[in-house]
PDB file of N, CA and C in Angstrom:
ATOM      1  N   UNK A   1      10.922 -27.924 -15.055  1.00  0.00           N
ATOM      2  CA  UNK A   1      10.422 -26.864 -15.898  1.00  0.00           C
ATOM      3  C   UNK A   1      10.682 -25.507 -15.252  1.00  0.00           C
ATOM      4  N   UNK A   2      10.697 -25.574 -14.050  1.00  0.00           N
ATOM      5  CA  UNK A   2      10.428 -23.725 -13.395  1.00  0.00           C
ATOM      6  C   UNK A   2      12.456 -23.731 -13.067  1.00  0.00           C
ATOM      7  N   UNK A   3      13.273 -24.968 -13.239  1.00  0.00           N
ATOM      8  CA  UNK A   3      14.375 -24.076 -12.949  1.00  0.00           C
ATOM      9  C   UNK A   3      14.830 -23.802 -14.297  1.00  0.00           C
ATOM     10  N   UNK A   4      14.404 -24.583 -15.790  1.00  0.00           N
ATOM     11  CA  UNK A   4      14.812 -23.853 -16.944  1.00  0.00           C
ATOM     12  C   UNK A   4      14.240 -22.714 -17.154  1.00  0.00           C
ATOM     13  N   UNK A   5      12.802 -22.596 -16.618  1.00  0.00           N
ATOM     14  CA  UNK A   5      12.544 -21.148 -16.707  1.00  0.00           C
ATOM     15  C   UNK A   5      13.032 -19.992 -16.133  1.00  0.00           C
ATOM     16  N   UNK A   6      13.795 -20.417 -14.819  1.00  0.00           N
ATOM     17  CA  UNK A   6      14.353 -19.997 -14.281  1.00  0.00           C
ATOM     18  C   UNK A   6      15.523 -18.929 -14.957  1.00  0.00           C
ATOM     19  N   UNK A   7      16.146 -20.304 -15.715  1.00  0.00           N
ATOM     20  CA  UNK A   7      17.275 -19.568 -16.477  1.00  0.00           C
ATOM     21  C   UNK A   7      17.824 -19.450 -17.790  1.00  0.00           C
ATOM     22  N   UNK A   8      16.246 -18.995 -18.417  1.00  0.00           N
ATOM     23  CA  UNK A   8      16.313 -18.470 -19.673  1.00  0.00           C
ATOM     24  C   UNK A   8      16.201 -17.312 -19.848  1.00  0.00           C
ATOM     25  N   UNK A   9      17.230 -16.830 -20.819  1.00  0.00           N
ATOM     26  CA  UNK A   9      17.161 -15.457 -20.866  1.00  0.00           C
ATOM     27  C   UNK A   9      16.084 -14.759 -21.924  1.00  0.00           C
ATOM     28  N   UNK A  10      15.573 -15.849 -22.057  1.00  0.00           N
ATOM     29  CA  UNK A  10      13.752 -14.643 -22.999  1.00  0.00           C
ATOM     30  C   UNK A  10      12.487 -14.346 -21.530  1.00  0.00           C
ATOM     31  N   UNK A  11      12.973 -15.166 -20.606  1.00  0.00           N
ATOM     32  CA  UNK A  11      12.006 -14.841 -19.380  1.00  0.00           C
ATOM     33  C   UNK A  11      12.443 -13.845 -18.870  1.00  0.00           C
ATOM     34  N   UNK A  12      11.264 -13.038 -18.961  1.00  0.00           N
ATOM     35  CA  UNK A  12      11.002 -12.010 -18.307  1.00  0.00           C
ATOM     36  C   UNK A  12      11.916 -11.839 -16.883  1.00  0.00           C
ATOM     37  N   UNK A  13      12.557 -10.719 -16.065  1.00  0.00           N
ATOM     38  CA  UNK A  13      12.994 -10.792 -14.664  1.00  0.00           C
ATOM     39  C   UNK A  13      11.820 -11.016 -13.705  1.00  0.00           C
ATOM     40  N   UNK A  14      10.298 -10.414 -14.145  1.00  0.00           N
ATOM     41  CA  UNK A  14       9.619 -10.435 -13.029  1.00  0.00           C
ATOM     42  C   UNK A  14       8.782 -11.654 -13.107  1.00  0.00           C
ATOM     43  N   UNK A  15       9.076 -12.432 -13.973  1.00  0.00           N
ATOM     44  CA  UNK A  15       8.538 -13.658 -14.303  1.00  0.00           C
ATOM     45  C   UNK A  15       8.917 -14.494 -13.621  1.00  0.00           C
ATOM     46  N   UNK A  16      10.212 -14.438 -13.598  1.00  0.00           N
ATOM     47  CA  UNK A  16      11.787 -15.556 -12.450  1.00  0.00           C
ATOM     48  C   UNK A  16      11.397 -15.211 -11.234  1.00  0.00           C
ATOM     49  N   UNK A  17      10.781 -14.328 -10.939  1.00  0.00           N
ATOM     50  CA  UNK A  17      10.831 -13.489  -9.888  1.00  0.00           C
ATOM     51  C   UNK A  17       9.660 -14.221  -8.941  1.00  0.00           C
ATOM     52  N   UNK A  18       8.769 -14.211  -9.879  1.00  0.00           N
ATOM     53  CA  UNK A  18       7.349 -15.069  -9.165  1.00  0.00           C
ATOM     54  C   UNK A  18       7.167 -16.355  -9.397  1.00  0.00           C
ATOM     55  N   UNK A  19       8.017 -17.387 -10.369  1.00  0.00           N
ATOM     56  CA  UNK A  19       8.304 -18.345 -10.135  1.00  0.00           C
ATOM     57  C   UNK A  19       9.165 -19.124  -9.055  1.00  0.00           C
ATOM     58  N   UNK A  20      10.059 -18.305  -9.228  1.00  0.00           N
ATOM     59  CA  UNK A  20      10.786 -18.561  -7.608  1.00  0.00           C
ATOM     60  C   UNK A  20      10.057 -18.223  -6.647  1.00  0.00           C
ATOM     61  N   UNK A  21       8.652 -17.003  -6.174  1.00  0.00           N
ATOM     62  CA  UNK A  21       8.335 -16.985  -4.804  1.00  0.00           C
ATOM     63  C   UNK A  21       7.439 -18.210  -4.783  1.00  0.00           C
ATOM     64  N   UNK A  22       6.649 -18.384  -5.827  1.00  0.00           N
ATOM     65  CA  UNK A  22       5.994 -19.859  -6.315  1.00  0.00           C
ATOM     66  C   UNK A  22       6.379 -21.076  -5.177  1.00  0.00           C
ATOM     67  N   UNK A  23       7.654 -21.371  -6.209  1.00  0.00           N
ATOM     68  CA  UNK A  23       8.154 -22.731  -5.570  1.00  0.00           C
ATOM     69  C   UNK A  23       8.659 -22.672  -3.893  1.00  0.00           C
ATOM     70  N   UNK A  24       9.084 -21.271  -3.856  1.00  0.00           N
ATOM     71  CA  UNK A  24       9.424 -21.255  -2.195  1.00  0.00           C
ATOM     72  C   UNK A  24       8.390 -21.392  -1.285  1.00  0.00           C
ATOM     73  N   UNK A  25       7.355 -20.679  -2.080  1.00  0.00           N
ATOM     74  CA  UNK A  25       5.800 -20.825  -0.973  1.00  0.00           C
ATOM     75  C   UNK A  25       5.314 -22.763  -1.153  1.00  0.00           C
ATOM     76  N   UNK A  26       5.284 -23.097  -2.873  1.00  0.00           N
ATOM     77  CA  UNK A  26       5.046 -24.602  -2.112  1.00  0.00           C
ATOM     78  C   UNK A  26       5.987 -25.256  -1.376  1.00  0.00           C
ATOM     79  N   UNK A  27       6.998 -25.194  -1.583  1.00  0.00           N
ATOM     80  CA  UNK A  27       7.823 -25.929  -0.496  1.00  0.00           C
ATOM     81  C   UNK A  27       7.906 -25.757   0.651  1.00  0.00           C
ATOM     82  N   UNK A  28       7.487 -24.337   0.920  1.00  0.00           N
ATOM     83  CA  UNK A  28       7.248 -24.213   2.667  1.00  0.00           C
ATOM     84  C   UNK A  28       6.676 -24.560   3.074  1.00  0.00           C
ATOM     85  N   UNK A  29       6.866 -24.990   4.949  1.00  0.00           N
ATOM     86  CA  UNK A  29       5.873 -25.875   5.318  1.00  0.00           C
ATOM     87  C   UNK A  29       4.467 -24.791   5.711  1.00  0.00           C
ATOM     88  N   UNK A  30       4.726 -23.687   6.061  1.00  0.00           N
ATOM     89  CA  UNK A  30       4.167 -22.281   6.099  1.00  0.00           C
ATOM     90  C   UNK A  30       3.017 -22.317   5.239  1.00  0.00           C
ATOM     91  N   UNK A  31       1.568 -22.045   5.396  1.00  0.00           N
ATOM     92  CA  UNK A  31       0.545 -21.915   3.793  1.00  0.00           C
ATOM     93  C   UNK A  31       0.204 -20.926   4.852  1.00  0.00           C
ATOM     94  N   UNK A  32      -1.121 -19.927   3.954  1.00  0.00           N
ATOM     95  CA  UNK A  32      -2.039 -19.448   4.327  1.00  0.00           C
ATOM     96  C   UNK A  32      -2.974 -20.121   5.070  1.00  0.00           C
ATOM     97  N   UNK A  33      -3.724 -21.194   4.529  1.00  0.00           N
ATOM     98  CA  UNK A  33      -4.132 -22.621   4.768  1.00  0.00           C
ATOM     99  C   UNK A  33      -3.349 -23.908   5.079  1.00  0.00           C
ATOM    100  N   UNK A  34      -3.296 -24.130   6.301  1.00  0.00           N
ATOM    101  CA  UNK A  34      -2.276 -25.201   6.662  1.00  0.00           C
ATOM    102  C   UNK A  34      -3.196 -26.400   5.614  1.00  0.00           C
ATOM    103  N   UNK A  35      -1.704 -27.274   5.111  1.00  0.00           N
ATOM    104  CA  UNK A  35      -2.258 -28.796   4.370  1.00  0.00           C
ATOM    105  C   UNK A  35      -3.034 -29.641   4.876  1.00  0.00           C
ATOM    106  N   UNK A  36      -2.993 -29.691   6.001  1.00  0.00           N
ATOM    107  CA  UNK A  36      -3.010 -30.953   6.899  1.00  0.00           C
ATOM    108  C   UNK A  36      -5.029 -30.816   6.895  1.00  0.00           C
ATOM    109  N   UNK A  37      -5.596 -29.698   6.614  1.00  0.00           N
ATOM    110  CA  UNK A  37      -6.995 -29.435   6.394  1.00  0.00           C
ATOM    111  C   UNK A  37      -7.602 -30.265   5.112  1.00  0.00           C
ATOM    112  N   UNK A  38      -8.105 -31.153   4.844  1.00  0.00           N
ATOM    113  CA  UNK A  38      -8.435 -32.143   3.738  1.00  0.00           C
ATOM    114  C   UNK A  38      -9.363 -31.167   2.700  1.00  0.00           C
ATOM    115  N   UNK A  39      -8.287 -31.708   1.481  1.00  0.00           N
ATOM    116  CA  UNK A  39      -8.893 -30.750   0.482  1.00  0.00           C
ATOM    117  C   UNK A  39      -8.821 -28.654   0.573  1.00  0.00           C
ATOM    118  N   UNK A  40      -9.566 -28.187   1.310  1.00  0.00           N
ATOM    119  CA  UNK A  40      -9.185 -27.114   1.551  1.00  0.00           C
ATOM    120  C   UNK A  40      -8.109 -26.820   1.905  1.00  0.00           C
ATOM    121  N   UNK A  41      -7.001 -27.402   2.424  1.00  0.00           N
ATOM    122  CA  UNK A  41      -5.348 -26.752   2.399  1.00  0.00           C
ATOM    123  C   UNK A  41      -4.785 -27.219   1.305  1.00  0.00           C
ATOM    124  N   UNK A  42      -5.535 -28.080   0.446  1.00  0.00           N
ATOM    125  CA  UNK A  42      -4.585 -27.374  -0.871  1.00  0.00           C
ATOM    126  C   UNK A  42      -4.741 -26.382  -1.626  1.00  0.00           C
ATOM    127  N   UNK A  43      -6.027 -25.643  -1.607  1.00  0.00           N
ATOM    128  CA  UNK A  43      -6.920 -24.523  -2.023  1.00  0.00           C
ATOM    129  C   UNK A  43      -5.563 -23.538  -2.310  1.00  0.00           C
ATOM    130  N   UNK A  44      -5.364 -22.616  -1.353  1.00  0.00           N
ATOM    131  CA  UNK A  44      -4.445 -21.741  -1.532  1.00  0.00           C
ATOM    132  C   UNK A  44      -3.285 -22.388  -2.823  1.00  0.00           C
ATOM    133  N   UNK A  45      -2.515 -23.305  -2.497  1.00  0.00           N
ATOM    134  CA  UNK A  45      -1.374 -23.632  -3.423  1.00  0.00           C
ATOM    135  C   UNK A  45      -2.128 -24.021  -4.535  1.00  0.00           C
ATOM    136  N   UNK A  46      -3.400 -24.433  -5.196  1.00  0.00           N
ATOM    137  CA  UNK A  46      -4.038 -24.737  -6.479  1.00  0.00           C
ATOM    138  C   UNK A  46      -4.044 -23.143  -7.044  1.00  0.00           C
ATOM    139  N   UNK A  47      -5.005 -22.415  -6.390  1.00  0.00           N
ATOM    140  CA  UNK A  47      -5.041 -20.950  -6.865  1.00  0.00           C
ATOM    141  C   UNK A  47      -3.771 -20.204  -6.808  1.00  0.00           C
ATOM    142  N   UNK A  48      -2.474 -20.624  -6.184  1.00  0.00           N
ATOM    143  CA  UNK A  48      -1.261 -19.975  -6.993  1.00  0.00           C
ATOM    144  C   UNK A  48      -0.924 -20.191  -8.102  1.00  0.00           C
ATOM    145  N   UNK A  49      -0.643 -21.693  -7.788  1.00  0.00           N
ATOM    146  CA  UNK A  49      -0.128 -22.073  -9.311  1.00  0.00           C
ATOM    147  C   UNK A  49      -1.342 -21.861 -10.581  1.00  0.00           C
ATOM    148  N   UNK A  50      -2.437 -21.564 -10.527  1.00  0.00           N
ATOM    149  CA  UNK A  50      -2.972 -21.238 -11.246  1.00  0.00           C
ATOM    150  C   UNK A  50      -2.779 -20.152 -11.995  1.00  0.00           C
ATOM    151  N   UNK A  51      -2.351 -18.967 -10.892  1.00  0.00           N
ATOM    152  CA  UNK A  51      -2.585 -17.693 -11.031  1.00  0.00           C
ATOM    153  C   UNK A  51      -1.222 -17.429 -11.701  1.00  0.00           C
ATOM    154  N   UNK A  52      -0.047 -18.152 -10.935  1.00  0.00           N
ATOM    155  CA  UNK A  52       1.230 -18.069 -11.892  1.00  0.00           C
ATOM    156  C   UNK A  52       1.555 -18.389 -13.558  1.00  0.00           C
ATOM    157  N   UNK A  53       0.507 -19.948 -13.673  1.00  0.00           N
ATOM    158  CA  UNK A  53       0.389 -20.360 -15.007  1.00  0.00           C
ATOM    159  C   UNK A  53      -0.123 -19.354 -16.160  1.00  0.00           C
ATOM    160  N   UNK A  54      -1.208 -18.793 -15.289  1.00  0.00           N
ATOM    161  CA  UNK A  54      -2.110 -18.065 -16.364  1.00  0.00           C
ATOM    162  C   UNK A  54      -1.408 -16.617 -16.869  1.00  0.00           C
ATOM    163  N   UNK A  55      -0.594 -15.804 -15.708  1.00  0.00           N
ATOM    164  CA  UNK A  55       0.559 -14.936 -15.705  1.00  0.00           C
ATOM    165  C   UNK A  55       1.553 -15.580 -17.025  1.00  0.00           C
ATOM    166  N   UNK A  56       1.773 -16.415 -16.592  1.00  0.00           N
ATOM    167  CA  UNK A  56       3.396 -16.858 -17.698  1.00  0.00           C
ATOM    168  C   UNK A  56       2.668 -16.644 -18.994  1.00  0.00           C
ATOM    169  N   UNK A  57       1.285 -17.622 -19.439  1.00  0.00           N
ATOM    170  CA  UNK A  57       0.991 -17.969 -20.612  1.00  0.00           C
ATOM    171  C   UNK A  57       0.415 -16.120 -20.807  1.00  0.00           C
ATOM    172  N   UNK A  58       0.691 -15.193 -20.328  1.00  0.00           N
ATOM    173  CA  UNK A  58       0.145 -14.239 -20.918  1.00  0.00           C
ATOM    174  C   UNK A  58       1.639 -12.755 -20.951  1.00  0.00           C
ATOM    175  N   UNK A  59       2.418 -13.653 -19.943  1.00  0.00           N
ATOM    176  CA  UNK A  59       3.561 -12.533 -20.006  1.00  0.00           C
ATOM    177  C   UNK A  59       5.086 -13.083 -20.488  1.00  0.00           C
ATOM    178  N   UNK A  60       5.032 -14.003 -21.034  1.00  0.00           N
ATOM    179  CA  UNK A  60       5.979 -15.088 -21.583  1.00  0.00           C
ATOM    180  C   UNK A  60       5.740 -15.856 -23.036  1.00  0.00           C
ATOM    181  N   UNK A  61       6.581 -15.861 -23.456  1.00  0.00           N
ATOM    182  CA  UNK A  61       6.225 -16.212 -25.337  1.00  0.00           C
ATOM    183  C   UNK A  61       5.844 -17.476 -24.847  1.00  0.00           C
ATOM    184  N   UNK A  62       4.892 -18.092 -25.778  1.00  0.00           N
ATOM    185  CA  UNK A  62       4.175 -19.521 -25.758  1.00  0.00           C
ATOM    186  C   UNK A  62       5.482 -20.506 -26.054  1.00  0.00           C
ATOM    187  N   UNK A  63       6.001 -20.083 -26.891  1.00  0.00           N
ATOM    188  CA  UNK A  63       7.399 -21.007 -27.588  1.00  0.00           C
ATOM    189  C   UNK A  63       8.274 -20.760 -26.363  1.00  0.00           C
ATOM    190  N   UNK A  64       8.304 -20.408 -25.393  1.00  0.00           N
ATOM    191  CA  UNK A  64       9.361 -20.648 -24.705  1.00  0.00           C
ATOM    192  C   UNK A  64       8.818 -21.750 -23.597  1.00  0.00           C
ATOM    193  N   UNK A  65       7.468 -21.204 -23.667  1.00  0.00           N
ATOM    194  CA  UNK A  65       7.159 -22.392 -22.524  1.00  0.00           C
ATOM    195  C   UNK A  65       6.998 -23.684 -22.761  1.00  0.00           C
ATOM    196  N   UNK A  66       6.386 -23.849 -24.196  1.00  0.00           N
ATOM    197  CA  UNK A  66       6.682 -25.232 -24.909  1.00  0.00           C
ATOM    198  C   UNK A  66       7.589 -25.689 -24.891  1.00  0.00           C
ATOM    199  N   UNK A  67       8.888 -25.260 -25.089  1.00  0.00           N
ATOM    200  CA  UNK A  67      10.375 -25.263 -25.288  1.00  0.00           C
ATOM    201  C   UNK A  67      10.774 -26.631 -23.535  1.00  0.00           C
ATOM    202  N   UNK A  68      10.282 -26.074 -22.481  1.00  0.00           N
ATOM    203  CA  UNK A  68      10.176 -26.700 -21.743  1.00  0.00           C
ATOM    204  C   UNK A  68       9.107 -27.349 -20.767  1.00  0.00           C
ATOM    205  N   UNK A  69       7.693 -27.395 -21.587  1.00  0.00           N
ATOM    206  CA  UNK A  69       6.687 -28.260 -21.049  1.00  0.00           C
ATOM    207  C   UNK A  69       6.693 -29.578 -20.932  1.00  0.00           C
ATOM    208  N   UNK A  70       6.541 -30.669 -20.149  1.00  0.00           N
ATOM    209  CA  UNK A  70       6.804 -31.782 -20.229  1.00  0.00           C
ATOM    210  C   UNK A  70       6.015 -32.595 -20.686  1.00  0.00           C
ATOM    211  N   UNK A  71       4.497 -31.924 -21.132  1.00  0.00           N
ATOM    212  CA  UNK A  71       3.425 -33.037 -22.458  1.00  0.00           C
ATOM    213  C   UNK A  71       3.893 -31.709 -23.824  1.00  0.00           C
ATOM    214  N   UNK A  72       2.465 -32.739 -24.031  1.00  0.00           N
ATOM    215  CA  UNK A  72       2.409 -32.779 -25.493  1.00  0.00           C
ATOM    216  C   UNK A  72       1.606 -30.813 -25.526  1.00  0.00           C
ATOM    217  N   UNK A  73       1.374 -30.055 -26.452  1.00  0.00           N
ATOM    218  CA  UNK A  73       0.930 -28.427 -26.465  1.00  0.00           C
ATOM    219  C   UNK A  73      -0.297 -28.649 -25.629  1.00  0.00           C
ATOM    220  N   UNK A  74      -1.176 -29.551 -26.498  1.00  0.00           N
ATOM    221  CA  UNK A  74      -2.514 -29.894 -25.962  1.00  0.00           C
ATOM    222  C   UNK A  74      -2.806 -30.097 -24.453  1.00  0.00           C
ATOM    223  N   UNK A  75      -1.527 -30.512 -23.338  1.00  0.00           N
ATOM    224  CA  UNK A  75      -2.096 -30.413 -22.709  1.00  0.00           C
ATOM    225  C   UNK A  75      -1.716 -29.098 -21.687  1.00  0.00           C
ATOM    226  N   UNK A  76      -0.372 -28.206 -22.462  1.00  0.00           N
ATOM    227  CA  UNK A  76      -0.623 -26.872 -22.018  1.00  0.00           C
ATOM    228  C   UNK A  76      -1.416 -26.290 -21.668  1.00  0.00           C
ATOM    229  N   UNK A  77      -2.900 -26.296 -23.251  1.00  0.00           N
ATOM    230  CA  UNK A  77      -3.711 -25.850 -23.559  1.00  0.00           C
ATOM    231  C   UNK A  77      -5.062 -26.318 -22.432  1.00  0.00           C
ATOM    232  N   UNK A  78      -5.112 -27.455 -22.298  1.00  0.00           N
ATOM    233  CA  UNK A  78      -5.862 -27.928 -21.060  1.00  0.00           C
ATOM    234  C   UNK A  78      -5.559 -27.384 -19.657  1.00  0.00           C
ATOM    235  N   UNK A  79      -4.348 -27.775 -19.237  1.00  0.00           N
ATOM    236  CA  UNK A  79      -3.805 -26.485 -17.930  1.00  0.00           C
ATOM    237  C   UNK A  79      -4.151 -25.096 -18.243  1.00  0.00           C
ATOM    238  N   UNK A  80      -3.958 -24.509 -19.392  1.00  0.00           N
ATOM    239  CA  UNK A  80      -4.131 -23.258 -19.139  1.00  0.00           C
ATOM    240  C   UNK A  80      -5.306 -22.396 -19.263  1.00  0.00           C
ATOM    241  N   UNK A  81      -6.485 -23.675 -19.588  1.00  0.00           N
ATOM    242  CA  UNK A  81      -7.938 -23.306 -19.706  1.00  0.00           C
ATOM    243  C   UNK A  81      -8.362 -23.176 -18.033  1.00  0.00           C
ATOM    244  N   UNK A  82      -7.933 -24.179 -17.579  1.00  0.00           N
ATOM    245  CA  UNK A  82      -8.605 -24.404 -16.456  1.00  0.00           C
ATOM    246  C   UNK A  82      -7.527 -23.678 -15.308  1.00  0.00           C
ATOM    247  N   UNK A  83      -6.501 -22.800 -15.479  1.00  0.00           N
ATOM    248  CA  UNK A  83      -5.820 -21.826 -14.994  1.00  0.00           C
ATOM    249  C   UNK A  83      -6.037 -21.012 -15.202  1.00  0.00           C
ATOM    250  N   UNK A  84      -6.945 -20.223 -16.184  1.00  0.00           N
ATOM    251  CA  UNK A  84      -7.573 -19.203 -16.625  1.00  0.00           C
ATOM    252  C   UNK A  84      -8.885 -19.321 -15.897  1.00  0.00           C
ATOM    253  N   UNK A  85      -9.412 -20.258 -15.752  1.00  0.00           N
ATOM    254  CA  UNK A  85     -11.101 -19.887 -15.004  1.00  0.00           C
ATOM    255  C   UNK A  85     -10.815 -19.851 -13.774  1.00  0.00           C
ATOM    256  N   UNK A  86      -9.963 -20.422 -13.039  1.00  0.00           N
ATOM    257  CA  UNK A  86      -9.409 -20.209 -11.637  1.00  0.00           C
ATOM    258  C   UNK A  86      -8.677 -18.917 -11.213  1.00  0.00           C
ATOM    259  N   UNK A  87      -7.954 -18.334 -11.862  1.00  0.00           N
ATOM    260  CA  UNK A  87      -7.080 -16.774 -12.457  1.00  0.00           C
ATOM    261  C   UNK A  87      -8.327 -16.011 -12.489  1.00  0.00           C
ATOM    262  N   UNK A  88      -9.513 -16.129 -12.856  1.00  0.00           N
ATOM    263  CA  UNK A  88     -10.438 -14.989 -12.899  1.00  0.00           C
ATOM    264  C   UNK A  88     -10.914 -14.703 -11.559  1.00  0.00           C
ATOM    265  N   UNK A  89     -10.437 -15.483 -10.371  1.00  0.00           N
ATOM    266  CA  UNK A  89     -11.291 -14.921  -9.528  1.00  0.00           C
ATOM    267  C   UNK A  89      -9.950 -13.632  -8.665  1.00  0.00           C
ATOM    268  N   UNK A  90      -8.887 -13.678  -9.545  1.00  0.00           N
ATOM    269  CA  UNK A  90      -7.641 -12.660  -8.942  1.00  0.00           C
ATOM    270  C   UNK A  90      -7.853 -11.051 -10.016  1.00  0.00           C
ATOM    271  N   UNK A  91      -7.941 -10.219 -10.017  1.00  0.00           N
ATOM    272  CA  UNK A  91      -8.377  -8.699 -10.706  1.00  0.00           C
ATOM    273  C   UNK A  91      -7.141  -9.159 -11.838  1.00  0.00           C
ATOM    274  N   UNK A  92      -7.288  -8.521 -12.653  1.00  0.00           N
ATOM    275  CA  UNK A  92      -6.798  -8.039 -13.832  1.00  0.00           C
ATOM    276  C   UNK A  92      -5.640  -7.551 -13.675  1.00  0.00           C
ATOM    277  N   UNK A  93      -5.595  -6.118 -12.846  1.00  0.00           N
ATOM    278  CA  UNK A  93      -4.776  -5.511 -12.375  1.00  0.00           C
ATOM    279  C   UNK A  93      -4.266  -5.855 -11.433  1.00  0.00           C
ATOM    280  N   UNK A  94      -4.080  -6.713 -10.338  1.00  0.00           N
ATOM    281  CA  UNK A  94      -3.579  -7.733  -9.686  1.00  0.00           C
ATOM    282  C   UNK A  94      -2.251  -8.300 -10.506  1.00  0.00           C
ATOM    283  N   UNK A  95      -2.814  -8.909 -11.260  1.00  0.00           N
ATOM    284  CA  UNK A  95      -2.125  -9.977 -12.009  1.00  0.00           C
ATOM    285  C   UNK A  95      -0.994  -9.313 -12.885  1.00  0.00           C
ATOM    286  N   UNK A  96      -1.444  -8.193 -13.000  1.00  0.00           N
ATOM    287  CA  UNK A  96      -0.405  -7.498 -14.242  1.00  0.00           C
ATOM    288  C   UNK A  96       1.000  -6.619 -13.246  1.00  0.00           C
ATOM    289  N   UNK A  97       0.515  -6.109 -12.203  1.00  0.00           N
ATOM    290  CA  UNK A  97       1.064  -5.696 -10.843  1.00  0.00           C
ATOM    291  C   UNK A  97       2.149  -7.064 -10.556  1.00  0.00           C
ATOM    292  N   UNK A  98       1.830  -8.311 -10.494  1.00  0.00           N
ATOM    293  CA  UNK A  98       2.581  -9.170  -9.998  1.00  0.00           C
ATOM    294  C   UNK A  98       3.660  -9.543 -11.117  1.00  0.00           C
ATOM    295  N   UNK A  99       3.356  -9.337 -12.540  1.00  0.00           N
ATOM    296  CA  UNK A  99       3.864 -10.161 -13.394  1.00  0.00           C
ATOM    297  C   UNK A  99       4.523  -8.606 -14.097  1.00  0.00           C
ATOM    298  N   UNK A 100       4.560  -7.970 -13.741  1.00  0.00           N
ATOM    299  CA  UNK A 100       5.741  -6.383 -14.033  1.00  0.00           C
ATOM    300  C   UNK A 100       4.671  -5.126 -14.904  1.00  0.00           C
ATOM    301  N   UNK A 101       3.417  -5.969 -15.183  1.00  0.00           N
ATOM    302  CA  UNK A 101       2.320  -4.779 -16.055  1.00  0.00           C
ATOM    303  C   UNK A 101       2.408  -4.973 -17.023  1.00  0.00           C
ATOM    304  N   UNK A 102       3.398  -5.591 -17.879  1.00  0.00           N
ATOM    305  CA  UNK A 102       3.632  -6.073 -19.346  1.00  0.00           C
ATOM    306  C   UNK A 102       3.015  -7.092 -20.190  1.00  0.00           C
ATOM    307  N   UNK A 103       1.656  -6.916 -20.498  1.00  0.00           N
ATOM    308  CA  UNK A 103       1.267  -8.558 -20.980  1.00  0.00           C
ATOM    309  C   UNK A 103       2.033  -8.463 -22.673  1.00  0.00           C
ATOM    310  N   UNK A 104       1.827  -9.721 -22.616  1.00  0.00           N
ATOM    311  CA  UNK A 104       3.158  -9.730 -24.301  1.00  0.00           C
ATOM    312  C   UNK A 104       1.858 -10.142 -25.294  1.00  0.00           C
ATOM    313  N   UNK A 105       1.802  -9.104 -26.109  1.00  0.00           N
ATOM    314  CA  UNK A 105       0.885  -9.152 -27.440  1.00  0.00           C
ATOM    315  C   UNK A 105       1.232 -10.140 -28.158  1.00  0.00           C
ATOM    316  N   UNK A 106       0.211 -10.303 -29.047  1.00  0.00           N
ATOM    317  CA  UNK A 106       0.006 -11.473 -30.445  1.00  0.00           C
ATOM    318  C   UNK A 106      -0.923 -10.699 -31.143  1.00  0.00           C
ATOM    319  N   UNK A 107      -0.099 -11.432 -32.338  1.00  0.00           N
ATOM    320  CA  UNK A 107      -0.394 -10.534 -33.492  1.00  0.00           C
ATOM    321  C   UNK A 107      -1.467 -11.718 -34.074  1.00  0.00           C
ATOM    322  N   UNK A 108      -2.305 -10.703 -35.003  1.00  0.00           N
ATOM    323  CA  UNK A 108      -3.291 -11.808 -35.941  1.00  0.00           C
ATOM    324  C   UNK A 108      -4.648 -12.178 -35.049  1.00  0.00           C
TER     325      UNK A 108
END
C-alpha cells in the first residue's frame, strides 16, 4: 500500500514525503524507544503510524486510499477511528506542519 502511494500522482508531494520517512523510521533498527522494551518500544512506532494514517485520511482523497487499501472501507473506517484518538494527543498544528498545511475539504 505505501509504495502505490508512493507513486500516485493524486498524492500529495508532502504526503510521499512522510510516508517514506514512515517506513524508513520502522525499518530502522534506530527508535526513540528501543523494541526490545516489552510493549512500550512499540509505543513510539504505534503513535507514528497513527499519526501518519490520520494525516493521509485528512490530506489525501478517501478514493485514493481505498483505491489501495487491502480490506474491505469498513475496516479503513475502524483504523482510522482509532488513529484519530491516538492523533489527538499530536497538536493540530503539528500535524498540518508535517503533512504541507493543506487539509483537503469535503463538501456536504
Amino acid at each position: 500500500m505505501i509504495a502505490s502511494l508512493l507513486t500516485d500522482r493524486e498524492v500529495p508531494v508532502s504526503a510521499k514525503l512522510v510516508l517514506a520517512a514512515m517506513a524508513f523510521y520502522l525499518a530502522s533498527p534506530l527508535d526513540l524507544i528501543p523494541d526490545v522494551i516489552p510493549f512500550v518500544g512499540l509505543l513510539d512506532d504505534v503513535l507514528l503510524v497513527a499519526l501518519v494514517v490520520d494525516g493521509l485520511l485528512n490530506h489525501v482523497d478517501r478514493a485514493v486510499l481505498l483505491k489501495y487499501w487491502p480490506g474491505e472501507p469498513a475496516s479503513l473506517d475502524a483504523v482510522a477511528a482509532v488513529a484519530r484518538r491516538l492523533a489527538r494527543w499530536v497538536p493540530g498544528r503539528v500535524k498540518d506542519r508535517i503533512f504541507g498545511g493543506r487539509r483537503r475539504t469535503t463538501a456536504g
